[in-house]
C-alpha atoms as a PDB file:
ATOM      1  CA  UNK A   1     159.982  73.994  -4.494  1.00  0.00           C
ATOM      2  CA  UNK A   2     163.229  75.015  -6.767  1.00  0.00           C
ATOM      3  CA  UNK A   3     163.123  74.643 -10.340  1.00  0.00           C
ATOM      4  CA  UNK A   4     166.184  73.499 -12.258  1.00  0.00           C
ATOM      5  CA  UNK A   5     165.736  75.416 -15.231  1.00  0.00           C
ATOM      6  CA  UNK A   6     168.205  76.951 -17.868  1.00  0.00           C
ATOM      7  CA  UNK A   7     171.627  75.777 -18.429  1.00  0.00           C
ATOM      8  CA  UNK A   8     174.725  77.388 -16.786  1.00  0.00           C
ATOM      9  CA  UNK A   9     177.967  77.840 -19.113  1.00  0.00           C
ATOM     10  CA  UNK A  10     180.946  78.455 -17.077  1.00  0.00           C
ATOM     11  CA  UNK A  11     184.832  78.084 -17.926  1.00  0.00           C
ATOM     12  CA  UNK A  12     184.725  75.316 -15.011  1.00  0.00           C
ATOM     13  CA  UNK A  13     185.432  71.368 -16.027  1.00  0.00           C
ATOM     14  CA  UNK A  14     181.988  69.823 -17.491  1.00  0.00           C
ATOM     15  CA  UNK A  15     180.157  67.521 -14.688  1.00  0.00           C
ATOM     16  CA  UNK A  16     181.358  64.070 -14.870  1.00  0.00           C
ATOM     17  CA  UNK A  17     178.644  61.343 -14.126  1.00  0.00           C
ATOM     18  CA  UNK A  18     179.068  59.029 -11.138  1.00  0.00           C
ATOM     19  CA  UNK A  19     176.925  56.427 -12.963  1.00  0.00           C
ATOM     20  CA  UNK A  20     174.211  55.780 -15.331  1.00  0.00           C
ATOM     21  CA  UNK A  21     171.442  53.236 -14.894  1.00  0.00           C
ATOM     22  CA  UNK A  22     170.629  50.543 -17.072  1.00  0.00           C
ATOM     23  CA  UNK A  23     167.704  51.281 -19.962  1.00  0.00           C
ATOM     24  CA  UNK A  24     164.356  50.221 -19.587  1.00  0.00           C
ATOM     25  CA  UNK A  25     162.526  49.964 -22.962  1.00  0.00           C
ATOM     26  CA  UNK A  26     158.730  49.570 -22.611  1.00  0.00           C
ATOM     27  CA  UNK A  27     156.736  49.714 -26.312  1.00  0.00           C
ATOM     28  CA  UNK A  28     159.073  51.883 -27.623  1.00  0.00           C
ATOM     29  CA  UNK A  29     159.761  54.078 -25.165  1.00  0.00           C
ATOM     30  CA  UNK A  30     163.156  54.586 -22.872  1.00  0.00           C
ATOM     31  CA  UNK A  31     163.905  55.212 -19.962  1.00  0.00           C
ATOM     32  CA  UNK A  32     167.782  55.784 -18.632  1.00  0.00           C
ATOM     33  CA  UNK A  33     168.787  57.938 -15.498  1.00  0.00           C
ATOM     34  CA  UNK A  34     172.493  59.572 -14.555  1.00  0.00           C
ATOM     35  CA  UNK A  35     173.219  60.649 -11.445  1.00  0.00           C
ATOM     36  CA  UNK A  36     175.993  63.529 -11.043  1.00  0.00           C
ATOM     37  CA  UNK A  37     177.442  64.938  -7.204  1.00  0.00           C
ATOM     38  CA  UNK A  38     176.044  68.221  -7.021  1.00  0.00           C
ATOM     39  CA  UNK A  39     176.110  70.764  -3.578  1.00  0.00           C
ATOM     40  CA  UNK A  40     174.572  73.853  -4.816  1.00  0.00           C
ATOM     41  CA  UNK A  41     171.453  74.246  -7.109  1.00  0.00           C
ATOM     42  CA  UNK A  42     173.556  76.017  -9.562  1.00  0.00           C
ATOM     43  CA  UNK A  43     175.834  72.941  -9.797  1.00  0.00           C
ATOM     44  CA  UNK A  44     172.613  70.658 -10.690  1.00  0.00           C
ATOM     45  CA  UNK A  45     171.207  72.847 -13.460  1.00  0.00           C
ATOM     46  CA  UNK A  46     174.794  72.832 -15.007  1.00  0.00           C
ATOM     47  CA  UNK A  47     174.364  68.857 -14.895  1.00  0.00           C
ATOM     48  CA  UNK A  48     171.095  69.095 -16.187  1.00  0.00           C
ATOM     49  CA  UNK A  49     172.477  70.825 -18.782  1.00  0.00           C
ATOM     50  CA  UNK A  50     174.945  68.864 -19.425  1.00  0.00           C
ATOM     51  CA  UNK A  51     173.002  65.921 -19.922  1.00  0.00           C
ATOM     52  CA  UNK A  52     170.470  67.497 -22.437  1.00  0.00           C
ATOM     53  CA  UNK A  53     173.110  69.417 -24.375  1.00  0.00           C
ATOM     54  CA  UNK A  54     176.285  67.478 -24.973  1.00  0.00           C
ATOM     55  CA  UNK A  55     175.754  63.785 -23.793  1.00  0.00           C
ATOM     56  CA  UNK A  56     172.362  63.273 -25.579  1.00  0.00           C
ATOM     57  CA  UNK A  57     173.105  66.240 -28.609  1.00  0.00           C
ATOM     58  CA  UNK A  58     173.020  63.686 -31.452  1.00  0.00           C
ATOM     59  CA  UNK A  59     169.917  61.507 -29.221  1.00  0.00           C
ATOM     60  CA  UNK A  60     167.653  64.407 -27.766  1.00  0.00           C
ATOM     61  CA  UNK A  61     165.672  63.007 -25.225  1.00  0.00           C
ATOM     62  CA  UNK A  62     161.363  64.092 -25.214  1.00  0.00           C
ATOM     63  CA  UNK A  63     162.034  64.700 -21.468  1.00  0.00           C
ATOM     64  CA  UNK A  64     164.831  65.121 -19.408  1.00  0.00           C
ATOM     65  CA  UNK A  65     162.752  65.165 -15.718  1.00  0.00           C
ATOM     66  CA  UNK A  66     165.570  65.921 -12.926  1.00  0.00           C
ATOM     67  CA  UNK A  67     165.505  66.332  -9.240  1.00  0.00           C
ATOM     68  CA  UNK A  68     168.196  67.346  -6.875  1.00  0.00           C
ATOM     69  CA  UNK A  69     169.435  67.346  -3.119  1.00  0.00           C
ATOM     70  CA  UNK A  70     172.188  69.355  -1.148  1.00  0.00           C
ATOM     71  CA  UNK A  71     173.439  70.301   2.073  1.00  0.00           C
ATOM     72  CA  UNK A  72     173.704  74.113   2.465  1.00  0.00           C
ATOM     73  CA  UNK A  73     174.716  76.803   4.699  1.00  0.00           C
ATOM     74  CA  UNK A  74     171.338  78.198   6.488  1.00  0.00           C
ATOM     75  CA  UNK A  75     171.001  81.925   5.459  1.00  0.00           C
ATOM     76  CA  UNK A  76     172.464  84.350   7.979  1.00  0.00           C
ATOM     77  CA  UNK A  77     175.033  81.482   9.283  1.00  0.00           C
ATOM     78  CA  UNK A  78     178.434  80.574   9.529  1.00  0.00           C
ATOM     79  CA  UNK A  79     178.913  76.789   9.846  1.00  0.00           C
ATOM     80  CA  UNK A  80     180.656  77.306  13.217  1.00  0.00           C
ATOM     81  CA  UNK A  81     178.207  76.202  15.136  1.00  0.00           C
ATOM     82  CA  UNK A  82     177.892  72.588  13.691  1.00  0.00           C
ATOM     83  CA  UNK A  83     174.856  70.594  11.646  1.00  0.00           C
ATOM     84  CA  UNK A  84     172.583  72.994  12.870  1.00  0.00           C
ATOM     85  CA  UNK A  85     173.950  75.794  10.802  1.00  0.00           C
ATOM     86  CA  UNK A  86     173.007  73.413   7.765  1.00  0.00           C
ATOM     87  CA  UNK A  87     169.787  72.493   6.157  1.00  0.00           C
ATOM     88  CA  UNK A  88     169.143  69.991   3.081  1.00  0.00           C
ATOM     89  CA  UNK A  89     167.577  71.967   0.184  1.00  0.00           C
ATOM     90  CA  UNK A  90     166.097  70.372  -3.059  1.00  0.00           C
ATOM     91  CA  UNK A  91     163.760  71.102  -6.279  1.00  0.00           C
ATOM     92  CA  UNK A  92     162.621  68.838  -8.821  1.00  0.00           C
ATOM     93  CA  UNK A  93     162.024  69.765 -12.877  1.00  0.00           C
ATOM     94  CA  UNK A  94     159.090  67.434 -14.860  1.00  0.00           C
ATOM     95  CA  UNK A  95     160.521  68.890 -18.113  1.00  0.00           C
ATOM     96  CA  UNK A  96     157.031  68.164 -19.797  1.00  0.00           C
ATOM     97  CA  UNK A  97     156.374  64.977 -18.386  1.00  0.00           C
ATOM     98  CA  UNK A  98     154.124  65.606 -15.138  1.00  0.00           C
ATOM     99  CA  UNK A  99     155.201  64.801 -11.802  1.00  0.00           C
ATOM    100  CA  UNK A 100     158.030  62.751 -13.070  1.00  0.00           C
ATOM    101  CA  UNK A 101     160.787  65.236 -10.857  1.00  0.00           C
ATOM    102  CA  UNK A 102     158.876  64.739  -8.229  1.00  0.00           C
ATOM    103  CA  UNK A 103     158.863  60.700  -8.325  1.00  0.00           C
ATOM    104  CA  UNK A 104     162.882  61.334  -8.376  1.00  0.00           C
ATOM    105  CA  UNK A 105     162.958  63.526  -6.021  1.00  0.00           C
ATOM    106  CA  UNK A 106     160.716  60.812  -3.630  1.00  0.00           C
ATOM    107  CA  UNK A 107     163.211  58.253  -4.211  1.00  0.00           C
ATOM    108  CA  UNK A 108     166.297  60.260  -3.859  1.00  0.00           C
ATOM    109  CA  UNK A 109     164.836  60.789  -0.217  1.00  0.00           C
ATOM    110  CA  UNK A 110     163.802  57.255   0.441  1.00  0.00           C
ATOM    111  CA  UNK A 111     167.354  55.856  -0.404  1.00  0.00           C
ATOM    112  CA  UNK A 112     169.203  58.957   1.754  1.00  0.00           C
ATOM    113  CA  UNK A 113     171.290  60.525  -1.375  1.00  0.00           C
ATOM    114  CA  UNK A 114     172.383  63.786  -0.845  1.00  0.00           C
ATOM    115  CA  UNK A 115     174.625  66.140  -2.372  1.00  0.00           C
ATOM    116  CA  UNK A 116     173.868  65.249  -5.949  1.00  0.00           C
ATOM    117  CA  UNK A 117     171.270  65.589  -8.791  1.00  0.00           C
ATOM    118  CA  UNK A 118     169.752  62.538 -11.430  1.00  0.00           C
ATOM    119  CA  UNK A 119     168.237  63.121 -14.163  1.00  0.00           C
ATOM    120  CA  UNK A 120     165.831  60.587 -15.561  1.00  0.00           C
ATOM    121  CA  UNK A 121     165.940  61.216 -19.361  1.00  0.00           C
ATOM    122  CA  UNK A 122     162.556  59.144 -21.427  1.00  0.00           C
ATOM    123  CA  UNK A 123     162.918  58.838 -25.083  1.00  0.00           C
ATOM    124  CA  UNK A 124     158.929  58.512 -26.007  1.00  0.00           C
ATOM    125  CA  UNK A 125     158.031  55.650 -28.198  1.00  0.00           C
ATOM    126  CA  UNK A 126     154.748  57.392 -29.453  1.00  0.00           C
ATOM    127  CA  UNK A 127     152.480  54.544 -27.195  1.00  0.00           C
ATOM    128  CA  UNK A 128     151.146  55.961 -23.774  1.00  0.00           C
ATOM    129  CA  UNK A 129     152.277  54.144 -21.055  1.00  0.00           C
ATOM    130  CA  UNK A 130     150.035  55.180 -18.238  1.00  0.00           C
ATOM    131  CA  UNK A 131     150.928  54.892 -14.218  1.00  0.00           C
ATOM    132  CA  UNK A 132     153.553  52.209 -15.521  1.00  0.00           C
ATOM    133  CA  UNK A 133     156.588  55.004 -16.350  1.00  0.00           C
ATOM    134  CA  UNK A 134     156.557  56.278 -13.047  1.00  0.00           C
ATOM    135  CA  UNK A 135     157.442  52.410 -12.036  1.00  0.00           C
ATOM    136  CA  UNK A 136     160.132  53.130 -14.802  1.00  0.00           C
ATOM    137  CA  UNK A 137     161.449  56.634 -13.788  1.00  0.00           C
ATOM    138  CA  UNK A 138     161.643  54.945  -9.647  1.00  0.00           C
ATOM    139  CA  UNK A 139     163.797  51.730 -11.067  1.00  0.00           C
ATOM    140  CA  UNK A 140     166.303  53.991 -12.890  1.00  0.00           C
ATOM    141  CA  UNK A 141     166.565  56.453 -10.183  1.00  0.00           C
ATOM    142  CA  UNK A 142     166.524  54.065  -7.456  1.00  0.00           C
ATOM    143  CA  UNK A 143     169.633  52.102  -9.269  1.00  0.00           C
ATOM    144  CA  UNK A 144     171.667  55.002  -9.598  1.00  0.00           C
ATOM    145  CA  UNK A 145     171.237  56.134  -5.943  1.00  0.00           C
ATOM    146  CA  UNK A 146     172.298  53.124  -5.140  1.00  0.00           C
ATOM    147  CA  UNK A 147     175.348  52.518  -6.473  1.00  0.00           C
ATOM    148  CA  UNK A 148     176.518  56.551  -5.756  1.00  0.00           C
ATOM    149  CA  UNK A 149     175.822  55.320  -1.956  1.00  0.00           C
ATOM    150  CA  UNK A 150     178.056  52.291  -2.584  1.00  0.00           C
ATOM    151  CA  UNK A 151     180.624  54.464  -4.005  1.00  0.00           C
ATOM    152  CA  UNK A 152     180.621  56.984  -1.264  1.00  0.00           C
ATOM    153  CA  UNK A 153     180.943  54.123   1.332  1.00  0.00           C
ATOM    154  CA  UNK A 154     183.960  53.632  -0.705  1.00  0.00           C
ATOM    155  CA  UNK A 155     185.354  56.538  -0.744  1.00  0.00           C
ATOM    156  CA  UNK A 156     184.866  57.266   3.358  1.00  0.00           C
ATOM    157  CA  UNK A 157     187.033  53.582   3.337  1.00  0.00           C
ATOM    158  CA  UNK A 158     189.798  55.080   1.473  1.00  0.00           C
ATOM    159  CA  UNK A 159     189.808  58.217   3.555  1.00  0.00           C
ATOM    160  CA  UNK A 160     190.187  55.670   6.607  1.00  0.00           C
ATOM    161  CA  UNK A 161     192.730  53.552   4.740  1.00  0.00           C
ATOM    162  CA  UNK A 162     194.666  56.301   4.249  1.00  0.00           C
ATOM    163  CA  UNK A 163     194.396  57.777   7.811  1.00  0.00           C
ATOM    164  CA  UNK A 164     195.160  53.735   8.924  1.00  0.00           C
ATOM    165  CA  UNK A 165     198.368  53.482   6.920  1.00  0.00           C
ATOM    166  CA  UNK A 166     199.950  56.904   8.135  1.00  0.00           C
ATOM    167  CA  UNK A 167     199.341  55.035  11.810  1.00  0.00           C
ATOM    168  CA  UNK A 168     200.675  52.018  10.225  1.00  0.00           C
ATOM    169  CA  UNK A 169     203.793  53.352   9.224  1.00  0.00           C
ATOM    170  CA  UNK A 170     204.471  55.717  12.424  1.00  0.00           C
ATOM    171  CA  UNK A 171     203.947  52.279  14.333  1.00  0.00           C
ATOM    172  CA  UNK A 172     206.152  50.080  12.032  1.00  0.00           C
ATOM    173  CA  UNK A 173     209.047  52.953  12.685  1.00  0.00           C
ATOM    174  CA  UNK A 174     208.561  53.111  16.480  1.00  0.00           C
ATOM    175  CA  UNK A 175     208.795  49.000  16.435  1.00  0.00           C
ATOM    176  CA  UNK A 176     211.839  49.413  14.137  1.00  0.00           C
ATOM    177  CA  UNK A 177     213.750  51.661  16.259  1.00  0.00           C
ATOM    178  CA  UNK A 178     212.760  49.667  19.057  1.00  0.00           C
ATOM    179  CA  UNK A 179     214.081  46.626  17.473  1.00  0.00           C
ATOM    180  CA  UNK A 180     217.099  48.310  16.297  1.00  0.00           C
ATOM    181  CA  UNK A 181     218.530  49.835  20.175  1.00  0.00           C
ATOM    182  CA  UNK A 182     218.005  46.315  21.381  1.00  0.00           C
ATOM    183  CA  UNK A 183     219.212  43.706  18.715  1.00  0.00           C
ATOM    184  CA  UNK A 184     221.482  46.743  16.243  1.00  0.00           C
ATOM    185  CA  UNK A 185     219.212  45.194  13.106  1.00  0.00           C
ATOM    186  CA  UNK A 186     218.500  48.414  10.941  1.00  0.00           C
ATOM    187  CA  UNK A 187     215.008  49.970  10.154  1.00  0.00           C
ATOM    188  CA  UNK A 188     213.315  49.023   7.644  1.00  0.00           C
ATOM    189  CA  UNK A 189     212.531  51.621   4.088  1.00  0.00           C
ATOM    190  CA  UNK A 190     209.259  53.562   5.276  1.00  0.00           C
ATOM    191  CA  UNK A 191     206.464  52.176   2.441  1.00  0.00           C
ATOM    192  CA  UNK A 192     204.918  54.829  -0.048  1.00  0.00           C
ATOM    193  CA  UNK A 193     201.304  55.798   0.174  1.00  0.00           C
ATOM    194  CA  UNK A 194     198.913  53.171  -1.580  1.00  0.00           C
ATOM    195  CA  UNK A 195     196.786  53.770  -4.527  1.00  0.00           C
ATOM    196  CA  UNK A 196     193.195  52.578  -3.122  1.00  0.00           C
ATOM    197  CA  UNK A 197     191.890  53.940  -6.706  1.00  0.00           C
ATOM    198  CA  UNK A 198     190.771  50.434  -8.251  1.00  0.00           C
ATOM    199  CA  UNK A 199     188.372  49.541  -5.602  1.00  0.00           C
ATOM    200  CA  UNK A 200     186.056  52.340  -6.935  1.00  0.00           C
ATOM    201  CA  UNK A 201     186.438  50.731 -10.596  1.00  0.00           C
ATOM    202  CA  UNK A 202     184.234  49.017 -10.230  1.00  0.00           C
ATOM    203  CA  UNK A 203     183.208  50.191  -6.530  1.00  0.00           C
ATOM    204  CA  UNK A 204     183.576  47.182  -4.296  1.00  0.00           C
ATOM    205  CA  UNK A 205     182.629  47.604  -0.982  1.00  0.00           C
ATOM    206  CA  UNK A 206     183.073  44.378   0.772  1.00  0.00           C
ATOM    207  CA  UNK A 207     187.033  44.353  -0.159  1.00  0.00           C
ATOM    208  CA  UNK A 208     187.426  47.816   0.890  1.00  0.00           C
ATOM    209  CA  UNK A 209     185.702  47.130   4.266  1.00  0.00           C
ATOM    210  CA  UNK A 210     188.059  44.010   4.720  1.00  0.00           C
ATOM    211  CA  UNK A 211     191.266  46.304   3.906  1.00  0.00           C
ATOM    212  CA  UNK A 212     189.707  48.762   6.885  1.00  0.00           C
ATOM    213  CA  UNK A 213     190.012  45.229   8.920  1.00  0.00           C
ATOM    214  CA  UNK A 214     192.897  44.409   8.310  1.00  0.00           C
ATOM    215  CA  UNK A 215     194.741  47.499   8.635  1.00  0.00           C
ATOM    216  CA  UNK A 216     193.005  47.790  12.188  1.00  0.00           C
ATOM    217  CA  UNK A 217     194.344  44.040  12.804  1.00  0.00           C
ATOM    218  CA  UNK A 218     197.571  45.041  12.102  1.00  0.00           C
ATOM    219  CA  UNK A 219     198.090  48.397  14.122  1.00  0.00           C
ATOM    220  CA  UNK A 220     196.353  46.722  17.099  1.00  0.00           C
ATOM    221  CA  UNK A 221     199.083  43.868  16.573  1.00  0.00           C
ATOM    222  CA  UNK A 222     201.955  46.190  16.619  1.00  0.00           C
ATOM    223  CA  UNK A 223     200.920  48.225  19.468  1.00  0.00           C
ATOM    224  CA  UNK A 224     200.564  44.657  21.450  1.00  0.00           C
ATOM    225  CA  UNK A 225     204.617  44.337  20.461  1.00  0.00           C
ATOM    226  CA  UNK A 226     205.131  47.469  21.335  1.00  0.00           C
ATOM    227  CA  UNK A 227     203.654  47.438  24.805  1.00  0.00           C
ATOM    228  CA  UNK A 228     204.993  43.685  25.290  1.00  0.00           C
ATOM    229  CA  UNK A 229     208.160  45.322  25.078  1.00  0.00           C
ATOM    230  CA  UNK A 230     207.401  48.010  27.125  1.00  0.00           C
ATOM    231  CA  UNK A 231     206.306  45.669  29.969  1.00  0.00           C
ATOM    232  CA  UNK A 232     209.646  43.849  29.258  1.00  0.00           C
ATOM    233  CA  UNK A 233     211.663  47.045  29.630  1.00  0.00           C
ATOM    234  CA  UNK A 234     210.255  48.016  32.337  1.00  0.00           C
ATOM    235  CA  UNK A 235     210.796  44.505  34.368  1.00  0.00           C
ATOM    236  CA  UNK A 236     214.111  44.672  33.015  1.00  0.00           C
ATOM    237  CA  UNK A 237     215.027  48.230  34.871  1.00  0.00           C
ATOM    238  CA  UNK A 238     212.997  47.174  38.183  1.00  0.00           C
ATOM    239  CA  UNK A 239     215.003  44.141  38.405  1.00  0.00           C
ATOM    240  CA  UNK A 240     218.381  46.310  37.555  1.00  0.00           C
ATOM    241  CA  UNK A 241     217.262  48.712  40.410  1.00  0.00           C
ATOM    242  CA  UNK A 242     216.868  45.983  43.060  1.00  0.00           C
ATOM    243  CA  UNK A 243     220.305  44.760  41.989  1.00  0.00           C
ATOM    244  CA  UNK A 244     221.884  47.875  42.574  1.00  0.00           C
ATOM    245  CA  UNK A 245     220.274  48.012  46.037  1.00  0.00           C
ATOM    246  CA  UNK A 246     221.366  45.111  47.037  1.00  0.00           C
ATOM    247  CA  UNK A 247     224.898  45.915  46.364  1.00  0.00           C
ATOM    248  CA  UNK A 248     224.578  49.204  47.783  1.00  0.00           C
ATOM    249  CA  UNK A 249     222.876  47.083  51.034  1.00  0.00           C
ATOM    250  CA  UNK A 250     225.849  44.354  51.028  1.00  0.00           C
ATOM    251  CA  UNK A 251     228.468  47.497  50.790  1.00  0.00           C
ATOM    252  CA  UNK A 252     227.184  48.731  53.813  1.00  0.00           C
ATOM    253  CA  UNK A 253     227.073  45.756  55.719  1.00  0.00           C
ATOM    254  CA  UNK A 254     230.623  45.007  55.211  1.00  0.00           C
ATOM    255  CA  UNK A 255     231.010  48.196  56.353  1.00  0.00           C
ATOM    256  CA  UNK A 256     230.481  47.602  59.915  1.00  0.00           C
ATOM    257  CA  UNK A 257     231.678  44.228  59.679  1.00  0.00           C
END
């Protein structure tokens, strides 16, 4: 198994958390876990680091136990040929306090986070706590995984939303010009792209999915206009047909009258 030790400097932006658990104090000792997105083990030591060197500089931590998980390209392949070129690789680091990365690492599998790293920092108390901290380390993890899955069920919503509302609009405009060559009214201004940013502070889920809805709701009620008028069209030039035959019919019948 990987180890995440050292601490990478690079001239790239520091790691921004994607959130931090509540604190569990238990006689004098703390417990608090971060989670960051990582995809490469290099990227989750530089978090690691991150975490031990700037964020808790003036509050050094006795441990800072990590574990981390990310989807890579299998050695010798190309990605072309799909999720098989791809495995999941991971590592855990105790940092002193034994088998503590691996109790991350346990629940980072059992709630399906990939892609990221946590680090589970303790500030000891100076009281042993016995089998009870790794209940501890698994409550702080386990919150943070949750809420990064919450926030990247989020995020795949406003990817759709944004898809949806380029459909949206294309729609609108094909109803508008439809409108317009049949009553002269004039098309309505084509709307700017929407900022879907404050559903992720905080993340809410359930008003993003009902966005998804009701953008789906409204393209499927559009296309029903559009194909009503369709159908209308359509009976319109059938009927305009048949009246031309029969003219054409009654012509030549007078003719041999």
């Amino acid at each position: 198994m990987a180890t995440l030790n050292g601490y990478i400097r690079s001239s790239r932006a520091q790691p921004k958390s994607v959130s931090v658990s509540n604190s569990i104090t238990d006689r004098n000792s703390t417990f608090k876990a971060t989670i960051y997105r990582a995809t490469s083990a290099a990227e989750a030591r530089a978090c690691v680091g991150h975490t031990r060197n700037v964020l808790h500089a003036s509050n050094p931590a006795s441990h800072e136990m990590s574990a981390w998980r990310c989807m890579v390209l299998k050695s010798g392949h190309d990605g072309l040929a799909g999720p098989e070129d791809f495995e999941v690789q991971s590592g855990a680091e105790d940092d002193k306090e034994q088998y503590g990365g691996g109790k991350i690492l346990r629940t980072m599998v059992a709630e399906g986070v990939i892609d990221a790293v946590v680090v589970c920092s303790r500030w000891y108390g100076g009281t042993f706590l016995g089998p009870v901290r790794f209940t501890h380390i698994e409550t702080c993890t386990r919150e943070v995984c949750r809420t990064f899955k919450v926030i990247e069920q989020v995020e795949e919503c406003i990817q759709e939303l944004d898809k949806l509302d380029v459909t949206l609009a294309d729609l609108r405009a094909n109803l508008a010009a439809v409108t317009e060559s049949t009553s002269g009214s004039t098309k309505p201004a084509v709307p700017k792209g929407k900022d879907y940013s404050s559903l992720l502070d905080p993340p809410d889920l359930p008003k993003a999915k009902r966005l998804v809805n009701a953008r789906n709701s409204a393209i499927n009620g559009i296309r029903a206009l559009l194909l009503k008028h369709s159908t209308e069209s359509s009976a319109i030039k059938v009927s305009f047909v048949m009246l031309l035959f029969e003219i054409s019919l009654y012509q030549h019948l007078l003719h041999f009258v």
